[in-house]
Protein backbone atom coordinates (compact mmCIF):
# COMPACT_ATOMS: atom_id res chain seq x y z
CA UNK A 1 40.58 -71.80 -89.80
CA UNK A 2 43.02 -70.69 -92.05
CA UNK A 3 43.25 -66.49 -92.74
CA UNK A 4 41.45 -65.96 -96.13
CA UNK A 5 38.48 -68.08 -95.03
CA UNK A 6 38.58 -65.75 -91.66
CA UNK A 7 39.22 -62.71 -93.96
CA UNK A 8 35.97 -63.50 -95.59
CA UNK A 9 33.54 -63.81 -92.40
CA UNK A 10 34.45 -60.83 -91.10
CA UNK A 11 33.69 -58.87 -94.48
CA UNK A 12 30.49 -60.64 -94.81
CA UNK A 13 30.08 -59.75 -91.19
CA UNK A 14 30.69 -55.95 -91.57
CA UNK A 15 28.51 -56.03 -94.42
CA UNK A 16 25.74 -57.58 -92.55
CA UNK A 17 26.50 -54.51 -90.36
CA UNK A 18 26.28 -52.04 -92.75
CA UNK A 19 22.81 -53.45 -94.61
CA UNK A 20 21.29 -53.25 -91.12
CA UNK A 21 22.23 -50.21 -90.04
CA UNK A 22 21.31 -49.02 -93.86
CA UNK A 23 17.87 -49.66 -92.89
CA UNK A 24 17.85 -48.04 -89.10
CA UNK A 25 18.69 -45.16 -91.24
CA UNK A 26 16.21 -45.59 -93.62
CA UNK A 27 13.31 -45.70 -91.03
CA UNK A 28 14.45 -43.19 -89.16
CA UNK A 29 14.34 -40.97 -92.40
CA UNK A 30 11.00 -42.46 -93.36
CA UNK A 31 9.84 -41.30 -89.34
CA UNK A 32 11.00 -37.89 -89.80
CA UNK A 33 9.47 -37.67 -92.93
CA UNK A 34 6.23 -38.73 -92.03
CA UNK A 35 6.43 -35.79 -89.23
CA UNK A 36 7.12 -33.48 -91.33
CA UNK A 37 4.58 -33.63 -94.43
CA UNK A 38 1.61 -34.89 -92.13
CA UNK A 39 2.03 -32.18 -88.73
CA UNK A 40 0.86 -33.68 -85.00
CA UNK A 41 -2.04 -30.81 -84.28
CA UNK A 42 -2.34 -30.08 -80.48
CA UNK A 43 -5.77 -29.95 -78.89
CA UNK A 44 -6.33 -28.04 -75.67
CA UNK A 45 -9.25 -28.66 -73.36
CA UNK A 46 -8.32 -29.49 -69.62
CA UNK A 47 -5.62 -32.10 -70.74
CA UNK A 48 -3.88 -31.93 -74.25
CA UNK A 49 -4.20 -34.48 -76.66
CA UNK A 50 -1.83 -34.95 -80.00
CA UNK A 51 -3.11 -35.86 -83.36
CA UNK A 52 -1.38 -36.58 -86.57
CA UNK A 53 -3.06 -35.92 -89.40
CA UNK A 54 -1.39 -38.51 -91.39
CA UNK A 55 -3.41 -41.36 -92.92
CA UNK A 56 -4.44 -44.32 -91.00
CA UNK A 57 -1.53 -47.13 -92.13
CA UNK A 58 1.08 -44.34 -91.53
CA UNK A 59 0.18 -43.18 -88.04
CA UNK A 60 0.93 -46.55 -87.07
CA UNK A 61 4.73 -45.64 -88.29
CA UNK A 62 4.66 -42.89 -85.87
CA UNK A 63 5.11 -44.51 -82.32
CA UNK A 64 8.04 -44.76 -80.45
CA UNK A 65 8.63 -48.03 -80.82
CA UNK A 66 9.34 -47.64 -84.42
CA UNK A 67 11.70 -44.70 -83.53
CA UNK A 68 13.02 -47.56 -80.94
CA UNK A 69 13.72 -50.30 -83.74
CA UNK A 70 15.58 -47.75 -85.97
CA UNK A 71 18.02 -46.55 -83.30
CA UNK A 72 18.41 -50.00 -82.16
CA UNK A 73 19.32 -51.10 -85.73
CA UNK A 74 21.81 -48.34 -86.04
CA UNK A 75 23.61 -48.89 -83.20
CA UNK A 76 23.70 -52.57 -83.93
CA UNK A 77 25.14 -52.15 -87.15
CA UNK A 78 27.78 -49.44 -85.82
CA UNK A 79 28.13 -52.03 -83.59
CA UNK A 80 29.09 -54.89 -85.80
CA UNK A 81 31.38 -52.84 -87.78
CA UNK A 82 33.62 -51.59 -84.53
CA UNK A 83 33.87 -55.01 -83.06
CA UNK A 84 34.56 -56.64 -86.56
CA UNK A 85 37.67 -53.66 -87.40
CA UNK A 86 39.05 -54.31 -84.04
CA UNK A 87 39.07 -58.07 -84.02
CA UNK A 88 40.81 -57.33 -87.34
């Protein structure tokens, strides 16, 4: 494989890297977001329960599995970028 061919991969790699952890950012944004214009209310009996008040499609944003995904996808992309600059 000669070097410019090689040169190329690996910037198509770190840019994969980049796009992907681009969008672990952007959901964890969106997640914080969502938190903060729609508040979780606390209900108090004998055992407490949490309830967002956001709307139906968004409250199944807020789980941590989402929150999961988007620090996954940013330490992927962090990932890809390190390995990619030290092969280099």
């Amino acid at each position: 494989m000669n070097s410019n061919l090689k040169d190329h991969h690996y910037a198509y790699i770190i840019k994969s890297g980049a796009i992907i952890s681009t969008i672990g950012v952007i959901m964890l944004i969106l997640f914080g977001a969502i938190l903060l214009v729609f508040p979780v209310i606390k209900t108090c009996e004998r055992n407490c329960i949490f309830v967002s008040t956001a709307p139906q499609f968004l409250k199944q944003l807020i789980n941590p599995l989402f929150l999961f995904i988007s620090l996954i996808l940013i330490s992927l992309g962090v990932f890809l970028i390190r390995v990619v600059k030290w092969r280099i």
